[in-house]
Protein backbone atom coordinates (compact mmCIF):
# COMPACT_ATOMS: atom_id res chain seq x y z
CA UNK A 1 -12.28 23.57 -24.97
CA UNK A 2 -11.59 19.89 -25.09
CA UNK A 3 -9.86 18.24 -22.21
CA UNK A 4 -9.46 14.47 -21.19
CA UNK A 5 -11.28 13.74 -18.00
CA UNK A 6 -11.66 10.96 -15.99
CA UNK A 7 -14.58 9.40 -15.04
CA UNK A 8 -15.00 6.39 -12.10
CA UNK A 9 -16.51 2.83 -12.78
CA UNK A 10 -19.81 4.43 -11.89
CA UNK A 11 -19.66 7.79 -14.37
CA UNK A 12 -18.90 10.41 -11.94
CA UNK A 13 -15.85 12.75 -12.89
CA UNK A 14 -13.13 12.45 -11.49
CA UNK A 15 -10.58 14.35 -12.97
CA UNK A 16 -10.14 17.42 -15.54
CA UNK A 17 -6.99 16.78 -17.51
CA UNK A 18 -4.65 13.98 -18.16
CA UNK A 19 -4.10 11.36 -15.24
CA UNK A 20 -1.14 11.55 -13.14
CA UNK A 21 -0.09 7.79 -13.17
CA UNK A 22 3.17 9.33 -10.67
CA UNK A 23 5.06 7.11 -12.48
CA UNK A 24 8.35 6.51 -10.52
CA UNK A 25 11.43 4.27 -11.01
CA UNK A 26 11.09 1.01 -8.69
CA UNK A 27 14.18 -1.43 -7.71
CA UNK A 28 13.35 -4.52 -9.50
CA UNK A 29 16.45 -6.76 -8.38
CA UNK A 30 19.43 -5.20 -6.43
CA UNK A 31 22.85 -5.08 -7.48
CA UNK A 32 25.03 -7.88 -7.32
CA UNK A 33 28.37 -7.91 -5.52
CA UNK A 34 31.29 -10.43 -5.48
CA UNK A 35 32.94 -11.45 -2.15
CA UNK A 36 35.68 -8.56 -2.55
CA UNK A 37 32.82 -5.76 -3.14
CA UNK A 38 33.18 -5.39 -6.88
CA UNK A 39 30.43 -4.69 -8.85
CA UNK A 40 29.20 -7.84 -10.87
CA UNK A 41 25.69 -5.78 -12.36
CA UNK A 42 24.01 -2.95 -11.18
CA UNK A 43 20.63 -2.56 -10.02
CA UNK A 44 17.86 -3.16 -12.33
CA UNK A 45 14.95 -0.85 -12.04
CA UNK A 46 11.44 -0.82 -14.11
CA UNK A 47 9.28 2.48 -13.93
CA UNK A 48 5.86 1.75 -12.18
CA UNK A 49 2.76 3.79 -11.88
CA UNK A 50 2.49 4.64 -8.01
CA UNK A 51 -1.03 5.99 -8.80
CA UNK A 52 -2.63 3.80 -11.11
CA UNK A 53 -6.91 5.17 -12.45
CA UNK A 54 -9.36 3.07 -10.40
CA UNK A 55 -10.40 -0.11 -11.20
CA UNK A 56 -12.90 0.34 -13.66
CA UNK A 57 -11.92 4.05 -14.46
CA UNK A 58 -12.35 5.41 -17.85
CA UNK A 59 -11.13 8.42 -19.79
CA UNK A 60 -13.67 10.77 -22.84
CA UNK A 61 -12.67 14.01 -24.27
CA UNK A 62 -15.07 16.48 -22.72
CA UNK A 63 -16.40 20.16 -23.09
CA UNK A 64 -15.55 21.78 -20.21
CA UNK A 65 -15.03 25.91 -18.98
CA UNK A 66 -12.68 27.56 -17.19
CA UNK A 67 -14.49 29.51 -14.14
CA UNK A 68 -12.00 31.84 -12.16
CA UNK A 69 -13.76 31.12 -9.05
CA UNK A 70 -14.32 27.11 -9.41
CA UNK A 71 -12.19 26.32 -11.59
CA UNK A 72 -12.46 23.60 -14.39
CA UNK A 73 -15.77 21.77 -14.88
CA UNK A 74 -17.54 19.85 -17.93
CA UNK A 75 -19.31 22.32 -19.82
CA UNK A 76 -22.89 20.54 -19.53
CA UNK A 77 -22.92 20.43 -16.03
CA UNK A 78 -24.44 23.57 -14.39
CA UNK A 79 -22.37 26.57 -12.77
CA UNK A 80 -21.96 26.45 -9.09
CA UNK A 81 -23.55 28.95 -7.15
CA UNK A 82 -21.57 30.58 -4.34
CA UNK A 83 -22.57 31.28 -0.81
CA UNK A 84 -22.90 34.94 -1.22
CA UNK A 85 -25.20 34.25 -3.96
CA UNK A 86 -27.20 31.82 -2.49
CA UNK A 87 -27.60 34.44 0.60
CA UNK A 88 -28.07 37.48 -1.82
CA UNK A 89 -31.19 35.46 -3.45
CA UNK A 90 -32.88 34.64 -0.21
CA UNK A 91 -32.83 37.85 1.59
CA UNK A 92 -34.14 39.03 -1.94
CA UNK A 93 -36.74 36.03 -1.20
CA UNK A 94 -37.00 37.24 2.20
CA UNK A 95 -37.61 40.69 1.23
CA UNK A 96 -40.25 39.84 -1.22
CA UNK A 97 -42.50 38.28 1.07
CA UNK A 98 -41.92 40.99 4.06
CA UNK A 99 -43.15 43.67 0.91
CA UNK A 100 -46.09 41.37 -0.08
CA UNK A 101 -47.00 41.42 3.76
């Protein structure tokens, strides 16, 4: 499947799917008020990103899987391997050189 990701100045990934920019309405000049309280113009406001990509950030559509366990990752880049597999392969390690004696 084809996803956007995000990659840093330097090529490492940093996110699986589109960025979140948390773009959020910001108070760009404050209502103005005449001496007796009436409104003379309201607030102006301007929608800003609050989390802008990294300078030097960059975004490719990528390959990438769907593992239940790990979760998204770019389909060229190897499967983790989890702690109980990493344990189950050296005590089969282990176990071959105890039979080998």
């Amino acid at each position: 499947m084809l996803k956007t990701c995000v990659f840093d100045a330097n090529g490492n990934l940093i996110n699986i799917g589109e960025w979140d920019y948390m773009l959020k309405p910001v108070e760009v000049a404050p209502a103005q008020y005449d001496e007796e309280g009436n409104l003379i113009s309201e607030a102006v406001y301007e929608v800003r990103a609050t989390n802008p990509l990294p300078e030097g950030a960059y975004t490719e559509e990528r390959e990438v899987v769907y593992d239940e366990v790990y979760g998204w990752r770019l389909a060229d880049d190897p499967a983790p391997v989890s702690d109980k597999e990493r344990l189950e392969a050296l005590e089969a390690a282990m176990l071959e050189v105890i039979l080998r004696g």
